[in-house]
Protein backbone atom coordinates (compact mmCIF):
# COMPACT_ATOMS: atom_id res chain seq x y z
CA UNK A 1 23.36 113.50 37.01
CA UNK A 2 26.43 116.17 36.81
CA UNK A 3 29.76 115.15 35.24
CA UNK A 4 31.95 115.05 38.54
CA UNK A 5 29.55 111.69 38.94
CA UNK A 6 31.44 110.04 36.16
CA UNK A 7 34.19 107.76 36.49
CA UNK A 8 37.80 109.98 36.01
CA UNK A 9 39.01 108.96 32.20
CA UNK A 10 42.55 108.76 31.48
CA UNK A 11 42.89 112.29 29.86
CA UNK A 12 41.08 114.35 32.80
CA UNK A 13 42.99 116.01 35.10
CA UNK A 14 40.93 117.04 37.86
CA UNK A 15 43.81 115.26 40.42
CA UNK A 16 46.58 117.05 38.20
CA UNK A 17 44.49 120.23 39.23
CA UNK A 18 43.89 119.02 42.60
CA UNK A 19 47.38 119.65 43.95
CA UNK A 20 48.02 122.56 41.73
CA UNK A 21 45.58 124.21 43.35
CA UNK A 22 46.36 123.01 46.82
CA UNK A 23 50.08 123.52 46.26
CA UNK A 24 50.42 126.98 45.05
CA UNK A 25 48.19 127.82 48.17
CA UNK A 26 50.47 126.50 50.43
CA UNK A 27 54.28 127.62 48.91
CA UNK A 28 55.15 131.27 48.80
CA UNK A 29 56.31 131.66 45.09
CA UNK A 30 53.33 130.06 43.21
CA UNK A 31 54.62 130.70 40.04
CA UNK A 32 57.22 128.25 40.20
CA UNK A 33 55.08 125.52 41.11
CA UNK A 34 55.23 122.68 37.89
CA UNK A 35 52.78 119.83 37.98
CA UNK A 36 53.02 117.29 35.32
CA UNK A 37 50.55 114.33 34.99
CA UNK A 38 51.32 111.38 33.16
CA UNK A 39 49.44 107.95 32.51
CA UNK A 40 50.52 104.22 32.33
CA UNK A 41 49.29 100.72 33.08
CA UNK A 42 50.67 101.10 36.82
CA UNK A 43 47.81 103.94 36.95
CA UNK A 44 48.25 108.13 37.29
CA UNK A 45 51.53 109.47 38.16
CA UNK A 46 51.30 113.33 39.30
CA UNK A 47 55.40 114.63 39.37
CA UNK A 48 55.24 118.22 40.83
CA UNK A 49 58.24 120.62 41.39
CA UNK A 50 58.44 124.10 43.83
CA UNK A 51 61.13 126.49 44.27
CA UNK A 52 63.66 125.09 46.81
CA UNK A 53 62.90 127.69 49.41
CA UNK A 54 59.12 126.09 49.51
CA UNK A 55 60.01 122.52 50.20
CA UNK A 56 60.08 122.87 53.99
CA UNK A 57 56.60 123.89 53.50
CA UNK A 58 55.27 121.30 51.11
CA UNK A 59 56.61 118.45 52.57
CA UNK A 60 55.57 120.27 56.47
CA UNK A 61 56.69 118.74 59.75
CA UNK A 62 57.60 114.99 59.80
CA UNK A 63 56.62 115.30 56.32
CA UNK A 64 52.89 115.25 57.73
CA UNK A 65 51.69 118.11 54.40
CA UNK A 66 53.12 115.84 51.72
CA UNK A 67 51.35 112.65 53.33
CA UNK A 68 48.35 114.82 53.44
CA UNK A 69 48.31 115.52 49.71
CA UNK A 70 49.26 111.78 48.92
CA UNK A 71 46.17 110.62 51.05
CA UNK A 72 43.65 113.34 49.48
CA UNK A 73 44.71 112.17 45.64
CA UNK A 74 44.48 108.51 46.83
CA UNK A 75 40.54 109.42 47.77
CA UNK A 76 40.38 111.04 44.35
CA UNK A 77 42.07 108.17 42.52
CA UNK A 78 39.61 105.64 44.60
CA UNK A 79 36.32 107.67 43.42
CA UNK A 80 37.82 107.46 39.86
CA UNK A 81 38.73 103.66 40.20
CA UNK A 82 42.53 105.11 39.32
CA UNK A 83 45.91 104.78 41.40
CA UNK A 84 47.20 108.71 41.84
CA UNK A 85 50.97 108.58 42.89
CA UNK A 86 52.81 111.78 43.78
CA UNK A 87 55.90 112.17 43.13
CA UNK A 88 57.96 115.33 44.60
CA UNK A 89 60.93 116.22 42.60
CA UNK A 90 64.00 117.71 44.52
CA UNK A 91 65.15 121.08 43.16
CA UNK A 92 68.70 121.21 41.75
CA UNK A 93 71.27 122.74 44.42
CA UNK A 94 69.20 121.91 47.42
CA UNK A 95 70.37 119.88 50.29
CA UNK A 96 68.79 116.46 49.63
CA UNK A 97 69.73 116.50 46.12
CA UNK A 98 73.33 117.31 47.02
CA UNK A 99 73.32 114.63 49.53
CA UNK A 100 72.52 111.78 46.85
């Protein structure tokens, strides 16, 4: 039996990897992609951040790219009896966080 058939502990990051991977594929200034990954007793929380010229293209028409993401990590979470949240932080100066 391989390790990827063990359940996910709370110190692996293979969802934290997950949407790095997956994001900097998708926005066009990879190195400004930040995904943190922190751990509590309301399960995984992954918080990621992009440039604010990539947002349009994580979050994709009617937001359809985010939900995407969010679905994939819940199938993750599921097969590692953990709840993955994303969370998609706004970057300073853009139009959503000057609208708050």
């Amino acid at each position: 039996m391989s390790d990827d058939a063990t359940p996910m502990e709370p110190n692996t990051t293979k969802d934290r990897d997950f949407v790095e991977y997956v994001v900097k594929h998708i926005v066009d200034n990879p190195d400004q992609v930040v995904v943190e990954r922190k751990v509590d007793d309301m399960g995984v929380l992954i918080t990621l951040k992009v440039a604010k010229e990539d947002m349009g293209k994580l979050i994709g028409k009617e937001g359809q790219t985010a939900k995407a993401i969010r679905v994939l990590l819940r199938i993750i979470g599921s097969k590692n009896n953990a709840r993955v949240n994303l969370k998609i932080v706004e970057p300073e100066g853009s139009e959503m966080a000057m609208a708050a």
